[in-house]
C-alpha atoms as a PDB file:
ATOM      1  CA  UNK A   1     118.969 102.298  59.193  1.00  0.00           C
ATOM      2  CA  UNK A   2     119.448 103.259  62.322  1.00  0.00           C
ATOM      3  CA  UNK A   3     117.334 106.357  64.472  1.00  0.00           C
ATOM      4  CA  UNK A   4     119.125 109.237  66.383  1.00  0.00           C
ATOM      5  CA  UNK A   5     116.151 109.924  68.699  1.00  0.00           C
ATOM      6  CA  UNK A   6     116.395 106.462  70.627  1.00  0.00           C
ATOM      7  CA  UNK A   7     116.801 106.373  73.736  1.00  0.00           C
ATOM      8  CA  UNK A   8     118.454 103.202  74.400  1.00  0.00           C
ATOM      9  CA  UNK A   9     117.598 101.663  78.154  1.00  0.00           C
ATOM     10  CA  UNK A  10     120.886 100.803  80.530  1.00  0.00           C
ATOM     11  CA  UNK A  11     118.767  98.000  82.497  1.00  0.00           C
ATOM     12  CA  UNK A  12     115.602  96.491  80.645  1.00  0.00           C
ATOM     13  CA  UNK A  13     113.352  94.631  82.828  1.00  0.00           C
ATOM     14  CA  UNK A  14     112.003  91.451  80.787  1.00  0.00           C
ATOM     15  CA  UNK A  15     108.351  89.677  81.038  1.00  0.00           C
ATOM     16  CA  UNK A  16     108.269  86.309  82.480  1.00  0.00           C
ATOM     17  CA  UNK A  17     105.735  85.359  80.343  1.00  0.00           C
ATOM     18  CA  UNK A  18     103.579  86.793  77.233  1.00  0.00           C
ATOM     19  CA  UNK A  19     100.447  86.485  80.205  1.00  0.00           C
ATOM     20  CA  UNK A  20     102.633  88.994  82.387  1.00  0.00           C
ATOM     21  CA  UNK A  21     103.073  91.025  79.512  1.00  0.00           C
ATOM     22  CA  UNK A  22      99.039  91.112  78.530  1.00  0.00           C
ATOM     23  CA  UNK A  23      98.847  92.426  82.131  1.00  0.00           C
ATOM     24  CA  UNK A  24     101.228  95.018  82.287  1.00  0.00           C
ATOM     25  CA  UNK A  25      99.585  96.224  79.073  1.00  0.00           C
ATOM     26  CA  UNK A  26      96.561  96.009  80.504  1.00  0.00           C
ATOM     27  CA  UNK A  27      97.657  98.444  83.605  1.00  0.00           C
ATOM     28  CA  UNK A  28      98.997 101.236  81.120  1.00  0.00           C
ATOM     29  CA  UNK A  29      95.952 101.260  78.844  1.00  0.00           C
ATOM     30  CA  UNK A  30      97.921 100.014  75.970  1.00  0.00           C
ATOM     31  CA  UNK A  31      95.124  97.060  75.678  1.00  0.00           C
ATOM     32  CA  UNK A  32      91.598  96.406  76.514  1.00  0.00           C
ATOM     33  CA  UNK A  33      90.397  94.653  79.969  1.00  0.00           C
ATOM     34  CA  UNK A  34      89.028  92.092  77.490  1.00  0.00           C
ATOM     35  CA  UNK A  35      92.090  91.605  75.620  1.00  0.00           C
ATOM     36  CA  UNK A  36      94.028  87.965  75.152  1.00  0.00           C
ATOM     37  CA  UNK A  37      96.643  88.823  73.161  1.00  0.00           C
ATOM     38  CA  UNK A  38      99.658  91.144  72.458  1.00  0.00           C
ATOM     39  CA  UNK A  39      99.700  93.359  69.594  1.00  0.00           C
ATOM     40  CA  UNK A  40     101.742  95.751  67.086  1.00  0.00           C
ATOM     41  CA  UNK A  41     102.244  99.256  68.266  1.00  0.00           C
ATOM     42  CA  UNK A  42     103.069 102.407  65.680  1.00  0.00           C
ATOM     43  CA  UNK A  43     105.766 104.777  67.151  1.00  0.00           C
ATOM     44  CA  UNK A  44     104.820 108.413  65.477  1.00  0.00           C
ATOM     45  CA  UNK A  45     107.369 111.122  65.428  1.00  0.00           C
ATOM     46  CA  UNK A  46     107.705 113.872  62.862  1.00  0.00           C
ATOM     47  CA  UNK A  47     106.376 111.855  59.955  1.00  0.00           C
ATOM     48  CA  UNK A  48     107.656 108.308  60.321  1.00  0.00           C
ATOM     49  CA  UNK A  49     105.500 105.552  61.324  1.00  0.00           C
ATOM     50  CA  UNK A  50     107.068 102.955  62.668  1.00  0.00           C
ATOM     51  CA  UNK A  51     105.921  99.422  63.935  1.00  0.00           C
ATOM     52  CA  UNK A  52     107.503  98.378  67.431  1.00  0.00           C
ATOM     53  CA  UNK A  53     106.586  96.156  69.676  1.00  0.00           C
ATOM     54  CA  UNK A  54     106.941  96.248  73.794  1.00  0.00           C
ATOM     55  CA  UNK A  55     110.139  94.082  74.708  1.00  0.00           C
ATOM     56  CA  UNK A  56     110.197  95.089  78.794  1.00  0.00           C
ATOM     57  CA  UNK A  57     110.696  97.840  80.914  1.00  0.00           C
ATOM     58  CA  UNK A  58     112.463  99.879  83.042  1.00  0.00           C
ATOM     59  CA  UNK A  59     110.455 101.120  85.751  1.00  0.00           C
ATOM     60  CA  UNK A  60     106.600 101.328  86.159  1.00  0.00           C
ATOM     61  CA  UNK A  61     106.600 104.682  84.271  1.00  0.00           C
ATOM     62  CA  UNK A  62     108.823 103.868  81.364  1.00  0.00           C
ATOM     63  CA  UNK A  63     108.224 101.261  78.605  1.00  0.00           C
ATOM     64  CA  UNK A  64     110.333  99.780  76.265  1.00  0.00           C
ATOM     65  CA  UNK A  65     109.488  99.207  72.439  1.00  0.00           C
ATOM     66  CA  UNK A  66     111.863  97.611  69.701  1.00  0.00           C
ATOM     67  CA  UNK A  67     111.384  98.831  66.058  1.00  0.00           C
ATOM     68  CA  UNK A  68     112.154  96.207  63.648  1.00  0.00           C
ATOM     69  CA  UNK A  69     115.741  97.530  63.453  1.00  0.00           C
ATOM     70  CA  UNK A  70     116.336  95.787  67.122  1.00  0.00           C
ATOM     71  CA  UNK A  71     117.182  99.339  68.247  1.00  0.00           C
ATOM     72  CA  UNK A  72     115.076  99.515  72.022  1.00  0.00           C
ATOM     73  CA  UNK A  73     113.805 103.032  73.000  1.00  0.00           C
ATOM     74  CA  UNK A  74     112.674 104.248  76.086  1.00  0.00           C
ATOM     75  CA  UNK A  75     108.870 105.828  76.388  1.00  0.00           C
ATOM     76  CA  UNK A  76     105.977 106.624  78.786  1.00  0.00           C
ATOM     77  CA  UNK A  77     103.264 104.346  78.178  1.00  0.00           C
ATOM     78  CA  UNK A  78     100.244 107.456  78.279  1.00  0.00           C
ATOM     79  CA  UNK A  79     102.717 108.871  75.263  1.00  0.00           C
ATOM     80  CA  UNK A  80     102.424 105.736  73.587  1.00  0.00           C
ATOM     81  CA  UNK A  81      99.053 105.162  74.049  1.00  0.00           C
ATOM     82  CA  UNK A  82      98.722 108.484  72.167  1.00  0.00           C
ATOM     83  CA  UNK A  83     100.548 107.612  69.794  1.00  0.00           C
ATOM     84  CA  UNK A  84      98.487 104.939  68.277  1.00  0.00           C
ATOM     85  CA  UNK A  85      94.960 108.131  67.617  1.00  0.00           C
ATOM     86  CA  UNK A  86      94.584 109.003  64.342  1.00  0.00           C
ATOM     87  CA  UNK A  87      94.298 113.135  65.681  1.00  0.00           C
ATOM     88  CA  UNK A  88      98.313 112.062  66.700  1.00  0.00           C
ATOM     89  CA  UNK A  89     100.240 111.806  63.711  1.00  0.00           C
ATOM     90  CA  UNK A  90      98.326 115.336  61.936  1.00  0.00           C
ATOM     91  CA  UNK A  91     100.239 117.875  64.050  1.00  0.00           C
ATOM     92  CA  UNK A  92     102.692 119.702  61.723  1.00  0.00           C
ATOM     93  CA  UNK A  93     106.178 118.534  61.740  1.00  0.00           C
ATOM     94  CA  UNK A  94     109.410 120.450  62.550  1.00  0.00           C
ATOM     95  CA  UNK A  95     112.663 120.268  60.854  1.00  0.00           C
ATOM     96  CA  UNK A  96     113.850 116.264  61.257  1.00  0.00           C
ATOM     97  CA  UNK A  97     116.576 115.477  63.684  1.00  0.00           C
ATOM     98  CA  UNK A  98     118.855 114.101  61.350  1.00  0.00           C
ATOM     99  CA  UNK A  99     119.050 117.340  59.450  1.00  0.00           C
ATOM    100  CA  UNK A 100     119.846 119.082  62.653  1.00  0.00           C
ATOM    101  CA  UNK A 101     122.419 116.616  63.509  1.00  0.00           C
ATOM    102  CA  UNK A 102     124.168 117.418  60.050  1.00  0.00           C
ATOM    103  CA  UNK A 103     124.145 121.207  60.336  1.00  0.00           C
ATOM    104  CA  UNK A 104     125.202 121.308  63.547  1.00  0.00           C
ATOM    105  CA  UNK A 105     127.857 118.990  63.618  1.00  0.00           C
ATOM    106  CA  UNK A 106     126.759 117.466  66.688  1.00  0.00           C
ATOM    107  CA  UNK A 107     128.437 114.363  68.088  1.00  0.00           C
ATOM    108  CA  UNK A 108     126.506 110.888  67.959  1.00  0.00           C
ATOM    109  CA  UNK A 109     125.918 110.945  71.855  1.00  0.00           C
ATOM    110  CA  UNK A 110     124.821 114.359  72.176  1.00  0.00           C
ATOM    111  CA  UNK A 111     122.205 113.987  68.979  1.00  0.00           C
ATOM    112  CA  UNK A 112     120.564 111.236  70.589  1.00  0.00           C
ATOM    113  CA  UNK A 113     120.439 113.235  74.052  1.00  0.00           C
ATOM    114  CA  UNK A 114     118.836 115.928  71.879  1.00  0.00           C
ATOM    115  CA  UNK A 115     116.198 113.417  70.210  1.00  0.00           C
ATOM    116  CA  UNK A 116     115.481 112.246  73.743  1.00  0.00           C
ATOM    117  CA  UNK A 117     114.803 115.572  74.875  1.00  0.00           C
ATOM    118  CA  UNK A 118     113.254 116.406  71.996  1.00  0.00           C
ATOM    119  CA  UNK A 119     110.976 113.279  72.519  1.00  0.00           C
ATOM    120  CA  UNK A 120     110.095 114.047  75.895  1.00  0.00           C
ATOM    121  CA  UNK A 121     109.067 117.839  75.293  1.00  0.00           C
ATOM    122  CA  UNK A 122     107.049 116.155  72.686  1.00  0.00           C
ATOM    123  CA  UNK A 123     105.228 114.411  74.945  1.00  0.00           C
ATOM    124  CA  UNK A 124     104.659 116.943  77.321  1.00  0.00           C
ATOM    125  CA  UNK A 125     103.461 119.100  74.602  1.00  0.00           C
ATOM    126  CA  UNK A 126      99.488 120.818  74.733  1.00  0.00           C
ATOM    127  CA  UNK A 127      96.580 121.256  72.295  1.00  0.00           C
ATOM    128  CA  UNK A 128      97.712 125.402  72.889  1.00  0.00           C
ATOM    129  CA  UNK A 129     101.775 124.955  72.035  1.00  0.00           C
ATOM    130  CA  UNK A 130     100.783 122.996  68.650  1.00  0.00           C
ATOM    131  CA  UNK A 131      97.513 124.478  67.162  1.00  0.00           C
ATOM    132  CA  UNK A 132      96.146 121.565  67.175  1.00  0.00           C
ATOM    133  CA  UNK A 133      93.093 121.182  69.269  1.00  0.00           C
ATOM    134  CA  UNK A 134      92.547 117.711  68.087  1.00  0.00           C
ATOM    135  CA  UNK A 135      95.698 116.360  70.038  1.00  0.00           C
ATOM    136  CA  UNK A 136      95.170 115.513  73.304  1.00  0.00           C
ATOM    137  CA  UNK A 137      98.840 114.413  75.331  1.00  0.00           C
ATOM    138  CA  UNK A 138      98.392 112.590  78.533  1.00  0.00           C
ATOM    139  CA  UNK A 139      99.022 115.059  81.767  1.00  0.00           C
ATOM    140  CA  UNK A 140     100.745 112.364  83.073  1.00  0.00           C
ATOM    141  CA  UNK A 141     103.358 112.247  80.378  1.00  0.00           C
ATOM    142  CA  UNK A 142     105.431 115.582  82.128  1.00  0.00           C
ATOM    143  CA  UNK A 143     107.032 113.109  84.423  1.00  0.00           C
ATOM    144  CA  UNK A 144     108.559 111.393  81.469  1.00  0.00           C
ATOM    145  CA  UNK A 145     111.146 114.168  80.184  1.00  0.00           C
ATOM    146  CA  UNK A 146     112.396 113.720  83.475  1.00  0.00           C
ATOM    147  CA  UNK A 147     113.107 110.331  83.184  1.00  0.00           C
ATOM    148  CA  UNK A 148     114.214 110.259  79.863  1.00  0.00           C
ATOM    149  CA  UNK A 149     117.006 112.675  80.551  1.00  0.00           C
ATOM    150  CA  UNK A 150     118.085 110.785  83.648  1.00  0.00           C
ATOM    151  CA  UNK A 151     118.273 107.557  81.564  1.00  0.00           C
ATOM    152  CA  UNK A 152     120.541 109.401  78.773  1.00  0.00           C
ATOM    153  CA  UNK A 153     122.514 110.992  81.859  1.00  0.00           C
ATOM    154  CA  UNK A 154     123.110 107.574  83.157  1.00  0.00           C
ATOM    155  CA  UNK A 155     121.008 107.713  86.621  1.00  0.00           C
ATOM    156  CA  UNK A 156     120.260 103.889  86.931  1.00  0.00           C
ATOM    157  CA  UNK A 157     116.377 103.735  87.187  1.00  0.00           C
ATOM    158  CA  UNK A 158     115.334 102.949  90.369  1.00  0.00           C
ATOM    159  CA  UNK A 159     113.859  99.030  90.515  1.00  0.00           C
ATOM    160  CA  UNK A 160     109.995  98.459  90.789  1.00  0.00           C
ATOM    161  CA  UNK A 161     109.288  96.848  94.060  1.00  0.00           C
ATOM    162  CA  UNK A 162     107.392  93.200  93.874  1.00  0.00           C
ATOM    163  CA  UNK A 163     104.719  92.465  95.647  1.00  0.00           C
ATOM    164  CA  UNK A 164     105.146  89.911  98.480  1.00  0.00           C
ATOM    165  CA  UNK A 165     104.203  86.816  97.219  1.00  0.00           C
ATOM    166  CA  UNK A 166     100.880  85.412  99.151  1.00  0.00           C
ATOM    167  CA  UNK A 167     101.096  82.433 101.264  1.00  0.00           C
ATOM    168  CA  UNK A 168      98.826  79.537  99.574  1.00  0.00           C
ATOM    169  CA  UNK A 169      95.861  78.532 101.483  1.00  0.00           C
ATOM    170  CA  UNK A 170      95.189  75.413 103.617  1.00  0.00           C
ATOM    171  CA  UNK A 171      93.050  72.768 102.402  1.00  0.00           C
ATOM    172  CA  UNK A 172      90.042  72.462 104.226  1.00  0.00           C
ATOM    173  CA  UNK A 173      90.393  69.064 106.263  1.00  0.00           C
ATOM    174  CA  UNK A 174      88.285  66.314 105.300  1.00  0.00           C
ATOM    175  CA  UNK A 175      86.697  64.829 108.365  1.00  0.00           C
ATOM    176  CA  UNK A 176      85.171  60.905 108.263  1.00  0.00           C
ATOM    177  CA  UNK A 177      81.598  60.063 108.687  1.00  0.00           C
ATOM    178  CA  UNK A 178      81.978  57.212 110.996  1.00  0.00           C
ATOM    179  CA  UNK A 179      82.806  57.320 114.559  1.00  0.00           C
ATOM    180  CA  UNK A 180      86.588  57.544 115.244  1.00  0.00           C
ATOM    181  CA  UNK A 181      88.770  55.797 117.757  1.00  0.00           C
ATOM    182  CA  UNK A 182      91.053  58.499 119.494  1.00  0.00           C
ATOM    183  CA  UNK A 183      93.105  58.842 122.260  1.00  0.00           C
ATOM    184  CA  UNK A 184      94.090  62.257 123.346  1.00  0.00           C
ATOM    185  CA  UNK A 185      95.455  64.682 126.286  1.00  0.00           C
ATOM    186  CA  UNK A 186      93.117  66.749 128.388  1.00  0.00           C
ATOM    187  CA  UNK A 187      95.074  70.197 128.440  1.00  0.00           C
ATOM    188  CA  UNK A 188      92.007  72.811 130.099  1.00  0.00           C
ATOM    189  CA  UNK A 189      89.038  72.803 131.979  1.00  0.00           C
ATOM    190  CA  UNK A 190      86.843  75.851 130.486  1.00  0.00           C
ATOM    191  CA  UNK A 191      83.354  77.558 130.142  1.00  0.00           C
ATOM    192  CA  UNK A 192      82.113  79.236 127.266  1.00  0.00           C
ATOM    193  CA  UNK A 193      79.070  81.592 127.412  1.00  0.00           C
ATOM    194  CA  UNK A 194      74.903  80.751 126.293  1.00  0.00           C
ATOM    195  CA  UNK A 195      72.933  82.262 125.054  1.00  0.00           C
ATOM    196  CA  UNK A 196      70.006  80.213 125.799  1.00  0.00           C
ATOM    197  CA  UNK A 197      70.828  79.656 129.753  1.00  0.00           C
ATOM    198  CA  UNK A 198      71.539  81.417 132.780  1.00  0.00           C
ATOM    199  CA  UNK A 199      74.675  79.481 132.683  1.00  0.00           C
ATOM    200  CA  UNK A 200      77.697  78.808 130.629  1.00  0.00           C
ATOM    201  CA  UNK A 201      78.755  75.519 129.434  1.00  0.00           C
ATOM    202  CA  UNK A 202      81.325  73.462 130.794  1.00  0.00           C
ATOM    203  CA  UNK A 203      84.122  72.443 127.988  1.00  0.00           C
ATOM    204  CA  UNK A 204      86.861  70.472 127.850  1.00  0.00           C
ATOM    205  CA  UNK A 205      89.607  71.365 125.522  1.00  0.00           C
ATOM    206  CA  UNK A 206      91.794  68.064 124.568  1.00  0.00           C
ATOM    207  CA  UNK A 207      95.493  68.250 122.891  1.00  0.00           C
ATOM    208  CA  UNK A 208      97.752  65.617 121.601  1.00  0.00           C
ATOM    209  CA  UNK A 209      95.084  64.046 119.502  1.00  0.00           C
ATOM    210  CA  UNK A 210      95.707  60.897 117.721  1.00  0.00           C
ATOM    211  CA  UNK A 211      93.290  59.090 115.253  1.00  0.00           C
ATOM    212  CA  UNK A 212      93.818  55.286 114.897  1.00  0.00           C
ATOM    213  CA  UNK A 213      93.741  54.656 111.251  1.00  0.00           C
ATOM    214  CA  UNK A 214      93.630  57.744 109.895  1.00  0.00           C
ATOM    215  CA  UNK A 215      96.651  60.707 109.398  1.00  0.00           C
ATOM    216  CA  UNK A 216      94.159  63.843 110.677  1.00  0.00           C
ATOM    217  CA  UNK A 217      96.121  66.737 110.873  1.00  0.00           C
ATOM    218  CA  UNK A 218      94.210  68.174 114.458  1.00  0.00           C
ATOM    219  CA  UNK A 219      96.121  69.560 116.975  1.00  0.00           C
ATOM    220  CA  UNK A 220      93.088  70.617 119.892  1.00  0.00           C
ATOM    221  CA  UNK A 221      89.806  69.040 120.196  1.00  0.00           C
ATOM    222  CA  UNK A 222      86.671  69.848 122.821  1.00  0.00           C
ATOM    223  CA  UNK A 223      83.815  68.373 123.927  1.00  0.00           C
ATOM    224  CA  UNK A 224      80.931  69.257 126.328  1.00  0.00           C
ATOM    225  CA  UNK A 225      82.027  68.143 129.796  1.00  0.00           C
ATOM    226  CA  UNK A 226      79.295  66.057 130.569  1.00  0.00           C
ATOM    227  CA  UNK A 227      78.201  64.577 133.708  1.00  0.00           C
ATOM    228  CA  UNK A 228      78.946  61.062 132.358  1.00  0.00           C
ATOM    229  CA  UNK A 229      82.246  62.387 131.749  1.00  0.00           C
ATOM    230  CA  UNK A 230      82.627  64.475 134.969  1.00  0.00           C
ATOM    231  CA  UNK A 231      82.341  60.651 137.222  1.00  0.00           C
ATOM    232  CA  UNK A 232      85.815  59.866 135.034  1.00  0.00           C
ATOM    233  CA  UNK A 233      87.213  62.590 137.493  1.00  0.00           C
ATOM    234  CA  UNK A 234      89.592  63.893 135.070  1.00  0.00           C
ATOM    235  CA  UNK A 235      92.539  66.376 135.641  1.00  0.00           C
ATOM    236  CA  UNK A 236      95.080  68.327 133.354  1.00  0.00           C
ATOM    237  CA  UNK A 237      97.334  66.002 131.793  1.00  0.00           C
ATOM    238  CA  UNK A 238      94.818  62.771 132.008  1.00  0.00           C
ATOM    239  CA  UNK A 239      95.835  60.841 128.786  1.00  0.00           C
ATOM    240  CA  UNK A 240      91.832  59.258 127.596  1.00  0.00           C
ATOM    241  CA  UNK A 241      90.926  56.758 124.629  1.00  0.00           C
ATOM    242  CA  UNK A 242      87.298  57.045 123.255  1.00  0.00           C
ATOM    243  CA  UNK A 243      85.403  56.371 120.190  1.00  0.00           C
ATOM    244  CA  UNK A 244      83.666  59.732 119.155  1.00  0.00           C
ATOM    245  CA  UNK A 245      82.539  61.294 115.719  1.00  0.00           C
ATOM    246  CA  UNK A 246      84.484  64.669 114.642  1.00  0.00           C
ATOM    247  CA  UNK A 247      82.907  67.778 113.427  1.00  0.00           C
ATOM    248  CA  UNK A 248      84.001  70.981 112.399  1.00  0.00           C
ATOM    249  CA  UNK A 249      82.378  73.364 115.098  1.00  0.00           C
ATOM    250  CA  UNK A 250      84.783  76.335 116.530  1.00  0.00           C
ATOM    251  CA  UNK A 251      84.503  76.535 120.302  1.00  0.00           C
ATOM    252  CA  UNK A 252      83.643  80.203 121.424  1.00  0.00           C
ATOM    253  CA  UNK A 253      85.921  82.138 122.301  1.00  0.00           C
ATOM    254  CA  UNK A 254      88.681  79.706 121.559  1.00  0.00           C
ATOM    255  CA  UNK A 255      91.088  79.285 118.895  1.00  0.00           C
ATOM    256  CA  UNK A 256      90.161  75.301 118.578  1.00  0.00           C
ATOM    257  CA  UNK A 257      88.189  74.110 115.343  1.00  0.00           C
ATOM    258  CA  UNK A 258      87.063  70.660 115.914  1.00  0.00           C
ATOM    259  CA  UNK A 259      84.383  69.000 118.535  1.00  0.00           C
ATOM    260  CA  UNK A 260      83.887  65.916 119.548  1.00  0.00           C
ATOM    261  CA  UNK A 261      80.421  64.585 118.990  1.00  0.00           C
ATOM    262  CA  UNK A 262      78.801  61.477 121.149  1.00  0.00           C
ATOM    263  CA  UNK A 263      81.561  60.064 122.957  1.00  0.00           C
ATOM    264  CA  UNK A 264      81.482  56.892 123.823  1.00  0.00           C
ATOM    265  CA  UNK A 265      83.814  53.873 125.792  1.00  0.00           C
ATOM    266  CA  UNK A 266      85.864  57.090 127.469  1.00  0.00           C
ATOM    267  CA  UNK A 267      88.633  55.525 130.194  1.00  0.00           C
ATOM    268  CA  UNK A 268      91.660  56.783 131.173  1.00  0.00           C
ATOM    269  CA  UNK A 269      94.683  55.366 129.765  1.00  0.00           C
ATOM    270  CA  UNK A 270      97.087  54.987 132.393  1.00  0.00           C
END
């Protein structure tokens, strides 16, 4: 048996997954925040009752549900949703469609263009147009006629728009406890305000760090420019080996991470 009122879909979008699916779900109120799997749905229209089950959809606004038939039909979600009260299925039913069909002669095509319409007035249908002041249609189901007759004209529905996917996060590096030997570039002679003094401190900021032994993935490096390392006389572009401990400590001010702690056996490398 087949039903005149479907609204077949030109361009079903499919889940990835039955988790994607619990999701979407989820979004249109079809299942609770606390939900973990999918379920059944009942598809109510002038006294049938019909199981169906959410296959995909076509656009954020429009759902599609597959009675056990295999025929697919297009619906809003907030008309589904209302589908499934108990206050739903006791509004008084009209003449059926297929009866229509018959009398008027209609062809095939047109008689489910009707049953779509029809379906979609449905939906945008009040307590006040069907005595029953149980019923209570989503306001947000008016947008749905609309669709449905663009769908049966043959509009393609426009594609929902993915979110860009986020870039994954960098693992935080793991620094050694013991002191390191390094060698590495001096690339800027700084000062960096405190707090605690009338003057700021005297940095150096280091570049082309390399750790022997270890792969460290650090590309700039300071240190305090001491007066032990001040009688090295460096310059920009001085190439230095040391043995030093590494912490994580952000110089102010400065984009650089990493700090060298207690220096130690500093020369230059010529």
């Amino acid at each position: 048996m087949t039903y005149p009122f479907v609204i077949s879909p030109m361009l079903v979008q499919d889940f990835e997954s039955e988790d994607e699916l619990i999701e979407r779900c989820k979004e249109w109120n079809l299942l609770s925040t606390t939900a973990t799997r999918v379920k059944t749905y009942l598809y109510k229209r002038q006294g049938l009752t019909l199981p169906c089950e959410i296959v995909g959809y076509v656009d954020p606004q429009t759902v599609v549900i597959q009675f056990e038939n295999k025929q697919q039909h297009c619906i809003h979600p907030a008309y589904l949703k209302e589908m499934q009260t108990a206050a739903f299925g006791s509004r008084a039913g009209t003449v059926s469609e297929a009866a229509k069909t018959e009398e008027s002669g209609n062809d095939p095509e047109e008689a489910v263009a009707e049953g779509g319409a029809a379906d979609a007035v449905d939906s945008a249908a009040g307590p006040e147009d069907s005595g029953d002041e149980e019923a209570t249609p989503s306001m947000a189901v008016s947008s749905r006629a609309e669709e449905a007759v663009a769908i049966v004209a043959g509009e393609p529905p426009e594609a929902p728009k993915k979110k860009p996917a986020k870039s994954p996060k960098k693992a935080a590096l793991v620094l050694p406890e013991e002191k390191l030997q390094m060698t590495a570039v001096v690339k800027e002679f700084t000062t960096v305000p405190n707090h605690f003094s009338d003057n700021d401190d005297e940095v150096i900021i280091y570049e082309g760090v390399a750790v022997e032994g270890h792969d460290l993935a650090i590309d700039e490096i300071w240190s305090s420019h001491s007066a032990t390392l001040k009688k090295l006389e460096l310059a920009v572009g001085d190439t230095v080996s040391f043995e030093a401990k590494v912490v994580a400590k952000k110089l102010t001010q400065h984009p650089v991470k990493y700090k060298i702690n207690n220096p130690s056996k500093m020369k230059k490398v010529e």
